[in-house]
Protein backbone atom coordinates (compact mmCIF):
# COMPACT_ATOMS: atom_id res chain seq x y z
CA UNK A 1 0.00 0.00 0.00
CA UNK A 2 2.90 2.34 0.89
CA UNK A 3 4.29 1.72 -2.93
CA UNK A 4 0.73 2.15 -4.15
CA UNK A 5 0.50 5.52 -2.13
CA UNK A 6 3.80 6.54 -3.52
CA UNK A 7 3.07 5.27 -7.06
CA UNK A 8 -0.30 7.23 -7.34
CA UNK A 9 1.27 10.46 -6.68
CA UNK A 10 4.16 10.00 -9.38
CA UNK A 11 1.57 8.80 -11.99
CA UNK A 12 -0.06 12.45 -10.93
CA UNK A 13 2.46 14.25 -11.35
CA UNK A 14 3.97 12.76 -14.71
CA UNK A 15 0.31 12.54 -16.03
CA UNK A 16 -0.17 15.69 -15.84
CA UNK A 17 2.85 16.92 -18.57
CA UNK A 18 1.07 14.82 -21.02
CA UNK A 19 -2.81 14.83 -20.09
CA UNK A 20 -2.34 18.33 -20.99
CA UNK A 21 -1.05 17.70 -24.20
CA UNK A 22 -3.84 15.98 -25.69
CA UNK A 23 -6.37 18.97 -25.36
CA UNK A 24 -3.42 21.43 -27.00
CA UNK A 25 -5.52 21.76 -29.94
CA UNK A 26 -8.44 22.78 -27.82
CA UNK A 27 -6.29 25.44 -25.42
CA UNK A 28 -4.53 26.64 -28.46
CA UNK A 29 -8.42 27.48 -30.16
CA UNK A 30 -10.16 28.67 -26.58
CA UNK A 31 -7.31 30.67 -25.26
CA UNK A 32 -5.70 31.69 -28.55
CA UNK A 33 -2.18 30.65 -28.17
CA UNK A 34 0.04 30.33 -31.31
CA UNK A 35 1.78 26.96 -31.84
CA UNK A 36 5.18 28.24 -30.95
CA UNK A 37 3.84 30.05 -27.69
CA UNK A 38 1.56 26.83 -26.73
CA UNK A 39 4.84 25.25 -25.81
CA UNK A 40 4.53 27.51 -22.50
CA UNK A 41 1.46 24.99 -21.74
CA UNK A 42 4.01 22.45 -21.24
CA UNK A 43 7.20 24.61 -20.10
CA UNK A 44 5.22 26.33 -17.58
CA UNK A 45 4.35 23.53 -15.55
CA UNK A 46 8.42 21.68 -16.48
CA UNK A 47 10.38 24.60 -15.44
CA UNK A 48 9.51 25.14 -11.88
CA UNK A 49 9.00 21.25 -11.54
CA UNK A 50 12.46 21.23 -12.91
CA UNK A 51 13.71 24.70 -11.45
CA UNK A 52 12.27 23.55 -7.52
CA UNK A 53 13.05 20.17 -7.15
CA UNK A 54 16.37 20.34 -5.48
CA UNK A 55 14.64 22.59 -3.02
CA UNK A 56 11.54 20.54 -2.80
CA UNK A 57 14.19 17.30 -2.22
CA UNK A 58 16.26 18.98 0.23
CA UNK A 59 13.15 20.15 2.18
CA UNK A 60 11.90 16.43 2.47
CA UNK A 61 15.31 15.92 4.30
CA UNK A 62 14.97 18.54 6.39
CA UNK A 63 11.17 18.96 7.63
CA UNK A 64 10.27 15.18 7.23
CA UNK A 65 9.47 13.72 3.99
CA UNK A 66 5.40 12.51 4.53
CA UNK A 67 4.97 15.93 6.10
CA UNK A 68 6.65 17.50 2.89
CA UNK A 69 4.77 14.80 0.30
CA UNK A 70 1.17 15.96 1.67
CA UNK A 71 1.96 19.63 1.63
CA UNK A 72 3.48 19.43 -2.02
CA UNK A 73 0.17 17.19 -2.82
CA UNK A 74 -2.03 19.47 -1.60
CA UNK A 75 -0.48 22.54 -3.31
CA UNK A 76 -0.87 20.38 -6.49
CA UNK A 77 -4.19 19.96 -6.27
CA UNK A 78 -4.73 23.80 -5.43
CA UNK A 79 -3.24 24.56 -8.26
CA UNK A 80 -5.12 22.53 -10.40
CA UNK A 81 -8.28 23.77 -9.49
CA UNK A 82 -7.16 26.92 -10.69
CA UNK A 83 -5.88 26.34 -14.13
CA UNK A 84 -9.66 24.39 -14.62
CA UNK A 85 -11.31 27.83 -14.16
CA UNK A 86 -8.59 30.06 -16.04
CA UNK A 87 -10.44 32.45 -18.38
CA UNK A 88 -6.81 33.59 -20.14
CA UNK A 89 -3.85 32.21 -21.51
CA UNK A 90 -2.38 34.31 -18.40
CA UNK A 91 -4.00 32.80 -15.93
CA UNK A 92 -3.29 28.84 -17.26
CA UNK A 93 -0.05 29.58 -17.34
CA UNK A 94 0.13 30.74 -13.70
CA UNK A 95 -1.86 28.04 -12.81
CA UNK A 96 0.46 25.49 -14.30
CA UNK A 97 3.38 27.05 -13.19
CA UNK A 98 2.27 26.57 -9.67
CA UNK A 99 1.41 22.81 -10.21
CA UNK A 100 5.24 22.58 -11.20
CA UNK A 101 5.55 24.40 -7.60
CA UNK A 102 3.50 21.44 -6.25
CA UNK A 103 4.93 18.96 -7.96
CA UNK A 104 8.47 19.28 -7.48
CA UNK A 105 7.92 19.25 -3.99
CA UNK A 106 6.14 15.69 -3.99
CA UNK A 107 8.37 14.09 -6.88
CA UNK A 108 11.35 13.93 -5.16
CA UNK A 109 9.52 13.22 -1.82
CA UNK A 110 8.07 10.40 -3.15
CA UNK A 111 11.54 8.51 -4.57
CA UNK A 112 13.44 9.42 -1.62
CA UNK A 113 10.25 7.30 0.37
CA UNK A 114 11.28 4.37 -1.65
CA UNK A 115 14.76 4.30 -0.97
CA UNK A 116 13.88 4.82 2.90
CA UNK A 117 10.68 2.12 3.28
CA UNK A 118 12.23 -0.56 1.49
CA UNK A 119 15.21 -2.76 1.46
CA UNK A 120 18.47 -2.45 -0.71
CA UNK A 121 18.37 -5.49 -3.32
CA UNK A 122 15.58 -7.42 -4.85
CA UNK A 123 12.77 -5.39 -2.95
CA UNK A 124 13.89 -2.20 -3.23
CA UNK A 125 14.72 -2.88 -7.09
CA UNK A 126 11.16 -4.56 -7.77
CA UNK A 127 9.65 -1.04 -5.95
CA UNK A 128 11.93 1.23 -8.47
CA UNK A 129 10.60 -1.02 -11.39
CA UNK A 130 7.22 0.19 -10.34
CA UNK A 131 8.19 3.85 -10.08
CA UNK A 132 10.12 3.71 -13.26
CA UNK A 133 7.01 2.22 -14.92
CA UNK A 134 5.06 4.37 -13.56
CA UNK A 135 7.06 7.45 -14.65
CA UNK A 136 7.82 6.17 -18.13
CA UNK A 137 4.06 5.26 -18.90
CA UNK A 138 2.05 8.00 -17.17
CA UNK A 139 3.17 10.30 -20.33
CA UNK A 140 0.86 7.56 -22.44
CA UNK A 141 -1.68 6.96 -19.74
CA UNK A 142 -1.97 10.72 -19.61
CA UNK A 143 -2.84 10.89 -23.46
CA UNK A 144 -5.73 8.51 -23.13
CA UNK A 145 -6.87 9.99 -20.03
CA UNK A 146 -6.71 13.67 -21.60
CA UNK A 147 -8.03 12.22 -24.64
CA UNK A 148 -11.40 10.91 -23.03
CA UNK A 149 -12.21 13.94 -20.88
CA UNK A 150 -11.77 16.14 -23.93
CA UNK A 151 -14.05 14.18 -26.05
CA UNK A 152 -16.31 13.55 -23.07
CA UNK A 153 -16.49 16.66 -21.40
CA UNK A 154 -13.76 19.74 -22.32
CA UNK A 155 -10.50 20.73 -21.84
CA UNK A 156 -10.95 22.27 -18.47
CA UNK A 157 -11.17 18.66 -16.88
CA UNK A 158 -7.55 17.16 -18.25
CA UNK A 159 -6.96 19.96 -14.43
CA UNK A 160 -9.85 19.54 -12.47
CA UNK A 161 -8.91 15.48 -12.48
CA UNK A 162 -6.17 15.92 -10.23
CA UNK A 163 -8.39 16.85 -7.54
CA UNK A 164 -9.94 13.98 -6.33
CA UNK A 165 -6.86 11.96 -6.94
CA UNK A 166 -4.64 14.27 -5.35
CA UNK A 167 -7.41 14.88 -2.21
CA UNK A 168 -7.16 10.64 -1.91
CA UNK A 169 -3.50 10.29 -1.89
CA UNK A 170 -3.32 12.83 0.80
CA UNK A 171 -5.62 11.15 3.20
CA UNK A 172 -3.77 7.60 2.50
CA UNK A 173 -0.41 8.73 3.05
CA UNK A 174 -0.69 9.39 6.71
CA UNK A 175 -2.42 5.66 7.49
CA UNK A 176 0.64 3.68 4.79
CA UNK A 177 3.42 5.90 4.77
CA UNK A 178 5.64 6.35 8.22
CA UNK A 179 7.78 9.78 8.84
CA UNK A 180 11.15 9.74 7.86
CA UNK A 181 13.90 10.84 10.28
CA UNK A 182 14.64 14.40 9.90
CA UNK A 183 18.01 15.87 9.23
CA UNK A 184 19.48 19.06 10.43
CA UNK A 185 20.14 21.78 7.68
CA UNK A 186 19.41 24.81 5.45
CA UNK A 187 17.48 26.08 2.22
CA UNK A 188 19.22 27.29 -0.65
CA UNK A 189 16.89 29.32 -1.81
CA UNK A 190 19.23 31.22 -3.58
CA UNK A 191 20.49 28.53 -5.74
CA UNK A 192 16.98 27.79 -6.57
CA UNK A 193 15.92 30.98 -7.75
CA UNK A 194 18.86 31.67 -9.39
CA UNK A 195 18.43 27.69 -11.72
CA UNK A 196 15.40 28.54 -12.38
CA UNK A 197 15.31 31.98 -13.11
CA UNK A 198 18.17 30.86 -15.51
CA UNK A 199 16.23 28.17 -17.39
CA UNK A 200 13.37 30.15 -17.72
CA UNK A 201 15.33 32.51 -19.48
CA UNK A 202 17.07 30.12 -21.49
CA UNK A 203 14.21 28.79 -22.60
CA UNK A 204 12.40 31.57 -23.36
CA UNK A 205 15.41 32.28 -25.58
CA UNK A 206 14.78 29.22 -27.98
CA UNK A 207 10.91 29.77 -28.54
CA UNK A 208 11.86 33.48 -29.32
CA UNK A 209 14.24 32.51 -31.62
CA UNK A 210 11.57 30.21 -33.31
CA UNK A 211 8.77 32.98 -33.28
CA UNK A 212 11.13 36.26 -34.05
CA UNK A 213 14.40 35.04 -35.29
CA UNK A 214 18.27 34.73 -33.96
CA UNK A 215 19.02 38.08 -34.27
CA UNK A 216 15.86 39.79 -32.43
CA UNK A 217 16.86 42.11 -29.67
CA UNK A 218 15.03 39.88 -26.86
CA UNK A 219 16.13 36.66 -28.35
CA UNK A 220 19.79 37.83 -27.67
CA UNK A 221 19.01 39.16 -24.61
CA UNK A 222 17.62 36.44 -23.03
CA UNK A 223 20.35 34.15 -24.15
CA UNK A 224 22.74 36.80 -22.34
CA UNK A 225 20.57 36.93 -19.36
CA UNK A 226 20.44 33.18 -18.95
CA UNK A 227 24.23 33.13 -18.99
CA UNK A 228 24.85 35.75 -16.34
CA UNK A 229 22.27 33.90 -14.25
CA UNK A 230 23.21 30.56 -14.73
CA UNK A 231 26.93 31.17 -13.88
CA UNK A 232 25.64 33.15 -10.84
CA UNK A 233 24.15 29.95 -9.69
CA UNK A 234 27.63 27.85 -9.95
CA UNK A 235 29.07 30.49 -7.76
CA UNK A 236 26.39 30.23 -5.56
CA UNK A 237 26.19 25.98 -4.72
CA UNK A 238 30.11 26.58 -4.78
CA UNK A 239 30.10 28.72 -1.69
CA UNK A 240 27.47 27.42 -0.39
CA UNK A 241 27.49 25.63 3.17
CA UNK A 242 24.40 23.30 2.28
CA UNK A 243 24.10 23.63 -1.68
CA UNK A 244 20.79 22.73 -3.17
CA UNK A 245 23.26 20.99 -6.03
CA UNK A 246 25.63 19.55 -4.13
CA UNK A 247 28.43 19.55 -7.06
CA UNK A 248 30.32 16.88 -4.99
CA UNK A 249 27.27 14.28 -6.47
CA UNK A 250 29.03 14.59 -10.24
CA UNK A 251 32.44 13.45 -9.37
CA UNK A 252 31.08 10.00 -9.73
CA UNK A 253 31.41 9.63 -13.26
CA UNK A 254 28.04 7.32 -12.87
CA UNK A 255 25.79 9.29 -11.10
CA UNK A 256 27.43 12.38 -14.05
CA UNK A 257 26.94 10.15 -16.72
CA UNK A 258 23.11 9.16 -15.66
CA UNK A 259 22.36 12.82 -15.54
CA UNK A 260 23.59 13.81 -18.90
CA UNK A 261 21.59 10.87 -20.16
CA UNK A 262 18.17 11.52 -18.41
CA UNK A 263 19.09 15.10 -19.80
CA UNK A 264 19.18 13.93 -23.37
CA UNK A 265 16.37 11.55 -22.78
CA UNK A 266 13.72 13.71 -21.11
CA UNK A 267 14.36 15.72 -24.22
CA UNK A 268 13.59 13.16 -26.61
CA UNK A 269 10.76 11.76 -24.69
CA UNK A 270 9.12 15.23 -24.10
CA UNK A 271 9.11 16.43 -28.09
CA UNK A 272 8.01 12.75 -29.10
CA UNK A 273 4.39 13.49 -27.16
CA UNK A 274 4.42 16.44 -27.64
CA UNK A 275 5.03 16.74 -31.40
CA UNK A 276 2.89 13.67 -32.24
CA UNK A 277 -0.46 14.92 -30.57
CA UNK A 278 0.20 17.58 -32.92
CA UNK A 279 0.17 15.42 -35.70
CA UNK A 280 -1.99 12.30 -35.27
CA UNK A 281 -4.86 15.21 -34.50
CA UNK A 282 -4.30 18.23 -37.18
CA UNK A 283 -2.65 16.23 -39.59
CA UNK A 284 -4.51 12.25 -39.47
CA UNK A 285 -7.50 13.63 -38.20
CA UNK A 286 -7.61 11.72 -34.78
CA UNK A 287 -9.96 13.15 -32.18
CA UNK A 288 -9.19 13.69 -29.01
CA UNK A 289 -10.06 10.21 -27.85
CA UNK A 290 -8.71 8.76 -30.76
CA UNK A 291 -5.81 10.17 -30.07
CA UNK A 292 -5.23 9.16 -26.59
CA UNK A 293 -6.20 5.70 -27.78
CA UNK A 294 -3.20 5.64 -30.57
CA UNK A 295 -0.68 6.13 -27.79
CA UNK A 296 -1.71 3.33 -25.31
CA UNK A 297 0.76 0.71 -26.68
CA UNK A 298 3.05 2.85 -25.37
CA UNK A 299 2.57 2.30 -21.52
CA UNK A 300 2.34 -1.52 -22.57
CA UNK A 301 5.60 -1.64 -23.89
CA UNK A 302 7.33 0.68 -21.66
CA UNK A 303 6.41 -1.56 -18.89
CA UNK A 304 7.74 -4.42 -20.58
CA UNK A 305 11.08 -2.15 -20.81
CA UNK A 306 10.97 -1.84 -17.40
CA UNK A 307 10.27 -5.13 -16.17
CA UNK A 308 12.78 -6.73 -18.70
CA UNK A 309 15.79 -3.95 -17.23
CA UNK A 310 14.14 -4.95 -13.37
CA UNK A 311 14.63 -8.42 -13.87
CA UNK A 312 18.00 -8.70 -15.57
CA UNK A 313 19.86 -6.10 -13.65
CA UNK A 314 21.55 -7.98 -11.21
CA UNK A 315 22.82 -10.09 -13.96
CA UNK A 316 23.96 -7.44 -16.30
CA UNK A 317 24.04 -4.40 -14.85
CA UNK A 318 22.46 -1.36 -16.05
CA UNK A 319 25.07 -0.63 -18.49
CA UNK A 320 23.76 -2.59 -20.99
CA UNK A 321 20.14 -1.49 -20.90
CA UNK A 322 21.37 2.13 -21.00
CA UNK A 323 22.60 1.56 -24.09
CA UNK A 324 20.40 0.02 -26.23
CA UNK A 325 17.44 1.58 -24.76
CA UNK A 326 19.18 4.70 -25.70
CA UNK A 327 19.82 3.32 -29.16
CA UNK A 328 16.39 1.96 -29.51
CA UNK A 329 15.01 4.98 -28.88
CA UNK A 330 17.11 6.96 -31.13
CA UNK A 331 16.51 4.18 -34.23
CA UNK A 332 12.62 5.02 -33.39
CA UNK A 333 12.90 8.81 -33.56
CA UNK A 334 15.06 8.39 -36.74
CA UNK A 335 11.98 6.55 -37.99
CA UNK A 336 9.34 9.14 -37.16
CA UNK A 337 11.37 11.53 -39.48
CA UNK A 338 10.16 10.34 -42.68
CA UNK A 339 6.57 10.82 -42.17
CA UNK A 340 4.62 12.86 -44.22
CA UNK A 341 1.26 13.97 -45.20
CA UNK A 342 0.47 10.81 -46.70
CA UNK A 343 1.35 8.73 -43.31
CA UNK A 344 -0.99 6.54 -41.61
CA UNK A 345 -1.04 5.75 -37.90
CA UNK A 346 -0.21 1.69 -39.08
CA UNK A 347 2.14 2.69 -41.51
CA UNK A 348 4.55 5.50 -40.09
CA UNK A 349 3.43 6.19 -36.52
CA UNK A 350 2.68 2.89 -34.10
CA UNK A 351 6.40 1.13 -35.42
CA UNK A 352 8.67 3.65 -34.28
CA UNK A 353 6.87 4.45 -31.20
CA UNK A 354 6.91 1.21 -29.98
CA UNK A 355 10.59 1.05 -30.80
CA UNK A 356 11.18 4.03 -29.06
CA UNK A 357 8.85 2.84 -26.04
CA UNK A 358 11.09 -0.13 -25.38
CA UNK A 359 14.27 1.76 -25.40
CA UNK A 360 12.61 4.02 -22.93
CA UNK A 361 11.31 1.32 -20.34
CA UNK A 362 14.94 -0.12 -20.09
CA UNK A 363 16.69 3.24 -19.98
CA UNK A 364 14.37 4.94 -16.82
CA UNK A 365 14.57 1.40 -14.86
CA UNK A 366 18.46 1.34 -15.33
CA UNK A 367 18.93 5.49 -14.55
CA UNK A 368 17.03 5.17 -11.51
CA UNK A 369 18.93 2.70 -9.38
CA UNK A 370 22.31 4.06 -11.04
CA UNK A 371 21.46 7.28 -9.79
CA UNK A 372 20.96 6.29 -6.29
CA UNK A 373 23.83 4.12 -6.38
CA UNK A 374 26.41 5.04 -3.12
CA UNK A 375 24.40 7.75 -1.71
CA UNK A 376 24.12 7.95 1.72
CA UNK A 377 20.80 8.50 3.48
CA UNK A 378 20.77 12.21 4.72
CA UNK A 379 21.44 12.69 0.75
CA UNK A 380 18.75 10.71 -0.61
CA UNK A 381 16.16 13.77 -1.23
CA UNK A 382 18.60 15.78 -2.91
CA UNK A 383 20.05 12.91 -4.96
CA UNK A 384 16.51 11.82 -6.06
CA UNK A 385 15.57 15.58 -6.43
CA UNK A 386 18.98 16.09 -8.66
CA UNK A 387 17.78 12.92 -10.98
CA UNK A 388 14.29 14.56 -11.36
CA UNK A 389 15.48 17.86 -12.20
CA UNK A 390 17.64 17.00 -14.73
CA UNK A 391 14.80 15.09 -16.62
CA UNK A 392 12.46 17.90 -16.43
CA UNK A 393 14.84 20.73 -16.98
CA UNK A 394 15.62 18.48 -19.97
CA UNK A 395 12.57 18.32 -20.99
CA UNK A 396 11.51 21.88 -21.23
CA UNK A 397 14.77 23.61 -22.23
CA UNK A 398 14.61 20.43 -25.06
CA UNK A 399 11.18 20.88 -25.89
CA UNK A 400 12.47 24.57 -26.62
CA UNK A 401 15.14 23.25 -28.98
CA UNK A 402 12.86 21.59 -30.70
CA UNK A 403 10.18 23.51 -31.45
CA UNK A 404 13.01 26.61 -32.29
CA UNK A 405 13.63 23.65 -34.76
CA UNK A 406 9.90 23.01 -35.48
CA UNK A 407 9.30 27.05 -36.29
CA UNK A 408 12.70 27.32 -38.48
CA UNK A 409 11.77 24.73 -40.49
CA UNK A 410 7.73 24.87 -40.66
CA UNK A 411 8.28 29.34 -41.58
CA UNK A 412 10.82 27.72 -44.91
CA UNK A 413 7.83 25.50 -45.41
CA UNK A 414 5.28 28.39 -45.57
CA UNK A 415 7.39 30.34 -47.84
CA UNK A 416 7.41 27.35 -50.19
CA UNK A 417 3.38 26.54 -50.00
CA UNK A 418 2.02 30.46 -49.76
CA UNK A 419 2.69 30.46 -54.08
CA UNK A 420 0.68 27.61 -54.47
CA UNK A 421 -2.12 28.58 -52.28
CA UNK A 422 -2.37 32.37 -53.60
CA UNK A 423 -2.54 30.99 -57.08
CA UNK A 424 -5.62 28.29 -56.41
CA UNK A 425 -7.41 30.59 -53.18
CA UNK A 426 -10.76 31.47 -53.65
CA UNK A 427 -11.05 35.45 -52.54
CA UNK A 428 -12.40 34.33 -49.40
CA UNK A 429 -9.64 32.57 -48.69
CA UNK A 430 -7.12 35.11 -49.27
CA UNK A 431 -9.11 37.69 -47.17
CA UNK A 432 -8.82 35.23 -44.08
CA UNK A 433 -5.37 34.48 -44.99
CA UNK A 434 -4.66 38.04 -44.70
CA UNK A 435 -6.63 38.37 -41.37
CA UNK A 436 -4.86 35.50 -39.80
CA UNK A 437 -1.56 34.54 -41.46
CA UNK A 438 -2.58 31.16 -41.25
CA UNK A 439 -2.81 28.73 -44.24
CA UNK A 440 -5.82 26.08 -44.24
CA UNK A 441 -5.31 22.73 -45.77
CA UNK A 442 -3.92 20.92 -47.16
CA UNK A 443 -1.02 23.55 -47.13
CA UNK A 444 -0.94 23.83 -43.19
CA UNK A 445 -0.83 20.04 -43.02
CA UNK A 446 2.53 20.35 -45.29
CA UNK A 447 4.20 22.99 -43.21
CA UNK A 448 3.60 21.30 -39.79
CA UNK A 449 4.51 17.89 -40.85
CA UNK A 450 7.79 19.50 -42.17
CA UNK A 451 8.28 21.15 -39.19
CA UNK A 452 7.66 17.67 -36.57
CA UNK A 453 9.99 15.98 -38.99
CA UNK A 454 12.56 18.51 -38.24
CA UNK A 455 11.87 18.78 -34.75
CA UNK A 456 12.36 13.90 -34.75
CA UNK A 457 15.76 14.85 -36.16
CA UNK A 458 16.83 16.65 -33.57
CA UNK A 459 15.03 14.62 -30.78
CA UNK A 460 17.15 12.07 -32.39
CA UNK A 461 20.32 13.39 -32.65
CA UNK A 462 19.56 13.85 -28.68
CA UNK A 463 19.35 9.59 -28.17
CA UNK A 464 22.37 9.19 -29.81
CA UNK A 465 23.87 11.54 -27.67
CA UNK A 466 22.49 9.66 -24.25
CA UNK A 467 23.79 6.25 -26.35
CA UNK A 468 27.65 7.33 -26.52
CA UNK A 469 27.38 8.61 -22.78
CA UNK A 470 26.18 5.26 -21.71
CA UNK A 471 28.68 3.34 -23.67
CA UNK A 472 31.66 5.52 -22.78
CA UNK A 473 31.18 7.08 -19.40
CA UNK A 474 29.26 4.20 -17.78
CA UNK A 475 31.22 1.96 -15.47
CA UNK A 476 29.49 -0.81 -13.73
CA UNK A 477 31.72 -2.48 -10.93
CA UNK A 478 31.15 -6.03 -8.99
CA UNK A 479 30.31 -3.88 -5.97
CA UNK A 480 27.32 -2.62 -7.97
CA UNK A 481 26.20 -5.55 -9.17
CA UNK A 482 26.66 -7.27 -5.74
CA UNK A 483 24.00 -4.66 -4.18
CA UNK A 484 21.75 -5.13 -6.92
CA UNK A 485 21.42 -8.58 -5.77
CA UNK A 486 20.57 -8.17 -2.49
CA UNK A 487 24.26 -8.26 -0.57
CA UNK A 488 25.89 -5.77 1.38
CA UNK A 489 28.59 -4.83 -0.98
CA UNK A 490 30.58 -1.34 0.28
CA UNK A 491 28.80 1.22 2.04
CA UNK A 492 27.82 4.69 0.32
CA UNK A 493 30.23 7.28 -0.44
């Protein structure tokens, strides 16, 4: 029940990035968003998950984590609430911005619970199966979920779901979940203002860029900005007492390596949903159910992934699972590139997402445990808190790669298709051409699939990235694999 307790809450919070993406097309129409800015749906919510989680992590050590887990739960659910009723693209945006604040004080509440209520060895790695699982196939869950409440009801409920959920999980942690010992020390709330502050601007750098161009005054700007702010922060954890980074966690090249992996990954993972919903609904037509429906083989084969890395990891090791899942999922991106208008969901979409699925189970099973190899207990939260961080922070400042990639190569598109349409528009046509700057189809359909094939490139070019990591920085040694069986092996460093 205690795993179930924890469990719920992840699948919460990682639902929630995609559930939202499903009803995209609706947001985009009811709060007038353009495609480029819709992004901020998703980064909102990703960069303060992403931004707080250290904090969130080291406040778990500090206050108690169940105390910590129901506070950031009930935040979440707060915050939900409020993005259900939001009447402006302002007010969404706030709203999911302080879900991320909820969340990322939960997430890395929740994984440090593992590692504290249950064993090292074959319990503890079963229970991390189930997280990994959990975290890996949410993102799909989340599509069908969002999917049926759109179709069923409206976008407003992929938020208001969260509340019952959320309002459950808080009044079963107290009765399955024990208090963790608490552990002297201080926030850095410096450092955390200063990380996120940084990747917001970074961010907000890319999706500029993609809207306005390399060379626009605030594009540059906030590239400078992010630079000065991010380098701030390194100063910061590096005179800090009680860092919310502490920078001592990346001189093992493992737990280093498994970051700049999950960095690459989250990346991948987060453009994949978010780029496809695009597609399967504007492009093949899919409603919103329909939709959600295309992407449940996903959670299916992630959790084979997983339970394939869970089972075989005290044999192997997790080196080998990082790597092909990495390659796996970079041969499934490289796949998604070469559809086109003419695709079908059979034909061009459900291969390479499976492929890229089962590369994905292995690889979050496999970063998990390596990331919380040799850490000792007081440093649990902010270990757990580091691993989460990086996969969000990858995801958003990714997704922002991506879609800089998506606009650069959808506006060359335009340019090529406005000809055609001028010469065979009706005057109608023209007049709301003129009004919106937006082509109807079949020429829109052209430009964004141009632009999501772009945007697969670079998502793979990003797994093959993780894939040499794994293979080169990776070391797994018989100490490892002697813990991952269920023996003592040396203590944590």
């Amino acid at each position: 029940m205690a795993l179930f307790v924890i469990a719920s809450c992840q699948l919460m919070v990682v639902l929630d990035i995609t559930i939202v993406n499903i009803a995209l097309p609706h947001i985009q129409s009811s709060l007038d968003f353009s495609t480029t800015s819709l992004s901020w749906v998703v980064n909102a919510y990703t960069l303060t998950f992403g931004g707080l989680l250290l904090l969130g992590g080291r406040a778990g050590d500090i206050l108690g984590r169940r105390r910590v887990f129901i506070f950031g739960v009930l935040l979440f659910v707060l915050a939900s609430l409020l993005g259900g009723f939001a009447q402006n693209s302002g007010q969404l945006l706030g709203a999911r911005a302080l879900q991320g604040v909820g969340g990322a004080i939960a997430s890395p509440t929740s994984l440090a619970l593992i590692s504290t209520t249950f064993r090292e060895g074959p319990e503890r790695n079963r229970a991390f199966g189930v997280f990994a699982a959990v975290s890996a196939g949410g993102g799909a869950i989340g599509l069908l979920a969002g999917g049926m409440l759109v179709e069923w009801l409206n976008w407003r409920w992929v938020l208001f779901v969260n509340v019952p959920i959320g309002l459950l999980i808080v009044l079963a942690t107290p009765r399955y979940i024990r208090e963790s010992e608490r552990h002297p020390g201080r926030f850095d709330i410096a450092g955390a203002l200063t990380s996120t502050a940084g990747m917001v601007l970074l961010v907000y750098g890319f999706i500029r860029a993609a809207q306005d161009g390399w060379r626009d005054p605030l594009t540059v700007a906030s590239f400078v900005g992010a630079v000065v702010v991010l380098a701030a922060f390194i100063l910061i954890e590096r005179r800090s007492r009680q860092p919310i980074t502490p920078l001592h966690m990346f001189a093992d090249r493992n737990r280093a390596g498994t970051y700049g992996i999950m960095l690459c990954l989250a990346a991948a993972i987060f453009g994949m949903f978010f780029f496809l919903t695009l597609f399967v609904q504007n492009v093949l037509g899919f409603s919103p159910l329909a939709a959600g429906l295309a992407f449940l083989p996903v959670s299916a084969v992630i959790a084979v992934g997983a339970g394939l890395a869970s089972r075989f990891l005290p044999v192997y090791g997790p080196k080998p699972f990082m790597v092909v899942g990495a390659i796996l999922a970079a041969a499934g991106l490289a796949w998604l590139t070469l559809t086109d208008v003419d695709s079908t969901y059979a034909g061009s979409v459900l291969g390479p997402m499976l492929v890229f699925s089962l590369g994905m189970g292995m690889e979050f099973v496999s970063l998990t445990l390596m990331a919380l190899s040799n850490v000792a207990t007081p440093e649990t939260g902010a270990a757990s808190g580091l691993l989460n961080a990086t996969q969000q922070v990858g995801g958003s400042l990714g997704l922002s790669i991506l879609v800089t990639m998506y606009g650069t190569a959808s506006t060359n598109e335009a340019e090529k298709q406005i000809p055609d349409f001028l010469r065979q528009a009706t005057p109608a046509e023209r007049l709301r051409f003129e009004q919106t700057g937006q082509l109807p189809k079949p020429w829109s359909d052209e430009i964004l699939t141009a632009g999501v094939s772009a945007a697969f490139i670079m998502a793979a070019i990003f797994t093959a990235v993780a894939a040499l990591i794994a293979l080169v920085v990776i070391q797994v040694r018989p100490s490892d694999l002697e813990r991952l069986k269920g023996g003592t092996g040396p203590g944590p460093m």
